[in-house]
Protein backbone atom coordinates (compact mmCIF):
# COMPACT_ATOMS: atom_id res chain seq x y z
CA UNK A 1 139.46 59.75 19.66
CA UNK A 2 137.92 56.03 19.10
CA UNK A 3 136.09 54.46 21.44
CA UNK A 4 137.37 51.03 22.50
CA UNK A 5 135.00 48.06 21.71
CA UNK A 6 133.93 45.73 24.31
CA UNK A 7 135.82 42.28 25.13
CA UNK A 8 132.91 40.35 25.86
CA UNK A 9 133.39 37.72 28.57
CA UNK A 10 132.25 34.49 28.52
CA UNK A 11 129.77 33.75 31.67
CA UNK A 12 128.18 30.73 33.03
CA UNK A 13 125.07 31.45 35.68
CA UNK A 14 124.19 29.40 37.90
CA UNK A 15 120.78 29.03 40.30
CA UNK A 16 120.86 27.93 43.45
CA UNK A 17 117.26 26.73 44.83
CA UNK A 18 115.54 23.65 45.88
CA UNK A 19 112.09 25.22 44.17
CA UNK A 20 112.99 26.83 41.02
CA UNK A 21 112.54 25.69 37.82
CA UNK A 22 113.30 27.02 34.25
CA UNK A 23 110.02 27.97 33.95
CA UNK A 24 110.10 30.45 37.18
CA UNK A 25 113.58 31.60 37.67
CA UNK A 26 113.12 35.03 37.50
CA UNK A 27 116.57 35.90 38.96
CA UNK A 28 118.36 33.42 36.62
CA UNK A 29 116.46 35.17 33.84
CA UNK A 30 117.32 38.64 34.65
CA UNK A 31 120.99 37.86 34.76
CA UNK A 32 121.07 36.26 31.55
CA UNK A 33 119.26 39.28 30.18
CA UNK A 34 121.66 41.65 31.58
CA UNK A 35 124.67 39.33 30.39
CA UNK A 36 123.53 38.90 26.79
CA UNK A 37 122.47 42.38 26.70
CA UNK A 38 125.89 43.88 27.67
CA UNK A 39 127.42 42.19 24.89
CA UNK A 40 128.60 39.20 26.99
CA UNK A 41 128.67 35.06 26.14
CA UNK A 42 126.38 33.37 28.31
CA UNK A 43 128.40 29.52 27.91
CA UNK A 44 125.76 27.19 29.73
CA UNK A 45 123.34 28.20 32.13
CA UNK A 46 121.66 25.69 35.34
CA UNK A 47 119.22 25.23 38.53
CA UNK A 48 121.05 23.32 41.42
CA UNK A 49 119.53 22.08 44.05
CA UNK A 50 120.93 24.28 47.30
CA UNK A 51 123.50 21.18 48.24
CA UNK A 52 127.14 22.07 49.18
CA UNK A 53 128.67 19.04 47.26
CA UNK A 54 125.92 19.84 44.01
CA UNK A 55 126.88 23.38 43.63
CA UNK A 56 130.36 22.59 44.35
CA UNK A 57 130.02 19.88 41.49
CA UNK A 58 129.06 21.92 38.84
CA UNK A 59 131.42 24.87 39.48
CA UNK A 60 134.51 22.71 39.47
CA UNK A 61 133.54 21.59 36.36
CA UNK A 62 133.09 25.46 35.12
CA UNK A 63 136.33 26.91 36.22
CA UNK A 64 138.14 23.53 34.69
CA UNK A 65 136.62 24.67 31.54
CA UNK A 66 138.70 26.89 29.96
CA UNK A 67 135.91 28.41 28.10
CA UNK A 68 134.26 29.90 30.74
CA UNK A 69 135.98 33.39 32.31
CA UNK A 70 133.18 34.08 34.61
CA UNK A 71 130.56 32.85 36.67
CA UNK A 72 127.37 34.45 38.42
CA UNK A 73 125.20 32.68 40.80
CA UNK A 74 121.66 33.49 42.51
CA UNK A 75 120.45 32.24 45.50
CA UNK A 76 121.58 30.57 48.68
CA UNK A 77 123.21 33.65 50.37
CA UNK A 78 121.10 33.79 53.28
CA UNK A 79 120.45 32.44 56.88
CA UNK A 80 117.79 29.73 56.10
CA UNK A 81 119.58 26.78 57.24
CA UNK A 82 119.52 25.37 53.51
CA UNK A 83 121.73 28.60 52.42
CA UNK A 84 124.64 26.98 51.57
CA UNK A 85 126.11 29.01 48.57
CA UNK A 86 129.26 30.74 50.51
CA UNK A 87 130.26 27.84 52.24
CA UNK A 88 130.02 25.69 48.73
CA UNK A 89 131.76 28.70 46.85
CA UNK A 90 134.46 30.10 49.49
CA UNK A 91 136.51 26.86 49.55
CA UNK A 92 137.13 26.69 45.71
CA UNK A 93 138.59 30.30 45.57
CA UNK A 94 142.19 31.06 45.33
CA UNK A 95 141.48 34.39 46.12
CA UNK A 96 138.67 36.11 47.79
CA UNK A 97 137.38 39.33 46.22
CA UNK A 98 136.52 41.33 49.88
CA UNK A 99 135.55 44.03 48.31
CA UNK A 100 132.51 43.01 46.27
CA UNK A 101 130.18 41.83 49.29
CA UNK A 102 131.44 45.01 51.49
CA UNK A 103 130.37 47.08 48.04
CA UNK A 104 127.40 45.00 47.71
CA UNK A 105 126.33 45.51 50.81
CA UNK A 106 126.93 49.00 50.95
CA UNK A 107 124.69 49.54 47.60
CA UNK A 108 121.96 47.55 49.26
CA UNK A 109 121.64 49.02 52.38
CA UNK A 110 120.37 52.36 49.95
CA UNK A 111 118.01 49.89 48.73
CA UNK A 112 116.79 47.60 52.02
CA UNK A 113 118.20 49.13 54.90
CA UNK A 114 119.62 47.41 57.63
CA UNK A 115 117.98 44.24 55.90
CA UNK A 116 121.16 43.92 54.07
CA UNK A 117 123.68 42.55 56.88
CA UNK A 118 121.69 39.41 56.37
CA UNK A 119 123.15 39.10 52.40
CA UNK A 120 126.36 36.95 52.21
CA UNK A 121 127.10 38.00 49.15
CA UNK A 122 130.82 36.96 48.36
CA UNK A 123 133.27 36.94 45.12
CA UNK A 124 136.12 35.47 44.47
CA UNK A 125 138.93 34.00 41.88
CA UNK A 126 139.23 30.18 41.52
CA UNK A 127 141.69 28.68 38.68
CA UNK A 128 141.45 31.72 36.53
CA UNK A 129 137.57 31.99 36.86
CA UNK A 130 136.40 34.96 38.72
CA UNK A 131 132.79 34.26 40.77
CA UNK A 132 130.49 36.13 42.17
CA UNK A 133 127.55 34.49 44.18
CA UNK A 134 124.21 37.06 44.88
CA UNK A 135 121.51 36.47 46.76
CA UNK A 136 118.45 35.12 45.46
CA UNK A 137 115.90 38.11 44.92
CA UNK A 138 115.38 40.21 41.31
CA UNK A 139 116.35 43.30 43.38
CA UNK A 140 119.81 42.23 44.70
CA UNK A 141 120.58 40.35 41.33
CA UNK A 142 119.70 44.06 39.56
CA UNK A 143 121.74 45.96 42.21
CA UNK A 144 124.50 43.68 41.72
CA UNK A 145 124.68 43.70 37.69
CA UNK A 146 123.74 47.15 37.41
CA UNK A 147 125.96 48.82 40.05
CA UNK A 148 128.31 46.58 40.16
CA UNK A 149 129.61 43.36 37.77
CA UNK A 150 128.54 45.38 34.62
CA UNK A 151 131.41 47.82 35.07
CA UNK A 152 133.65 45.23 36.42
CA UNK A 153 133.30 42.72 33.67
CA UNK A 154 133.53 45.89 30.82
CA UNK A 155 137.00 46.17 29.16
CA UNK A 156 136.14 49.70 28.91
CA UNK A 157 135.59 50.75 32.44
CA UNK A 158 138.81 52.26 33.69
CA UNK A 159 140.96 52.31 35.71
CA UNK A 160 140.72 48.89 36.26
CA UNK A 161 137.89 45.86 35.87
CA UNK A 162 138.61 42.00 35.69
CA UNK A 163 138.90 41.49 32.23
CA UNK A 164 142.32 41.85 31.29
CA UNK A 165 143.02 39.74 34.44
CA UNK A 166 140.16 37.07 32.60
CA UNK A 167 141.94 36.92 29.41
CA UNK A 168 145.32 36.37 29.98
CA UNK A 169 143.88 33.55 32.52
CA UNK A 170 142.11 31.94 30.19
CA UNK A 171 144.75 31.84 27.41
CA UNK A 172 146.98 30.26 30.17
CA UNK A 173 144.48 27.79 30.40
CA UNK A 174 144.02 26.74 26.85
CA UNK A 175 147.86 27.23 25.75
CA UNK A 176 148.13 24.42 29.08
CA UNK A 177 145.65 22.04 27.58
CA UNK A 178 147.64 22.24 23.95
């Protein structure tokens, strides 16, 4: 029996934040540590200022790029009234992915407690690009890699993950632009 070999995906993170910088964004870091480490292509990686029309901004531009398959934020899933991550994100899907803030909630409540019904966590699929927006702390952006988007963005988990779904997308996408 051989084992299949990974189909590494090629992911674009994003902070959201009006006070980190590259110097202390410890979430951005551990995401691109977890993305590199899994065998995955981190494409471009920024700090946005939490602003609807900014995030927005650079996020078009990602899932126009046929280059990137995938893209992670941090930050701006809260109630603080500058929290504006699902209401930038939610209008560019084509498709909302339900069931990764119910499982992400679900995971965190073994971690927080009730303190999780306060994470908007949301995912969804926007011109081939599948997104997935988690809150802002180490610990949710760990719970949410780990126990979550690892698997899902693994061609080897079975019986199903997002990658095949990725790749045929994204060949659309450049056999379009040729």
């Amino acid at each position: 029996m051989t084992v299949a070999e990974l189909n590494p995906v090629n992911i674009a993170v994003l902070t959201v934040s009006d006070t980190r910088t590259p110097e202390n964004d410890t979430s951005g870091d551990l995401l691109v540590e977890r993305v590199q480490s899994a065998g995955h292509n981190l494409v471009t990686r920024t700090i946005v200022k939490d602003d609807i029309y900014q995030m927005r901004a650079v996020v078009s531009g990602w899932i126009a790029d046929p280059e990137i398959e995938a893209v992670i934020s941090t930050g701006g899933t809260g109630f603080y009234a500058r929290d504006s991550t699902p209401e930038a994100m939610a209008p560019l899907f084509d498709k909302q992915i339900e069931g990764f803030g119910e499982l992400f909630r679900q995971l965190s409540y073994e971690e927080i407690g009730t303190s999780t019904v306060q994470s908007r966590a949301l995912g969804g699929m926007a011109n081939g690009t599948v997104i997935f927006c988690l809150p802002g702390s180490n610990g949710a952006c760990r719970t949410g890699w780990d126990r979550i988007l690892n698997e899902q963005l693994d061609s080897r988990q079975g019986p199903c993950n997002f990658v095949g779904l990725l790749k045929r997308f994204a060949a659309e996408r450049k056999e379009a632009l040729i």
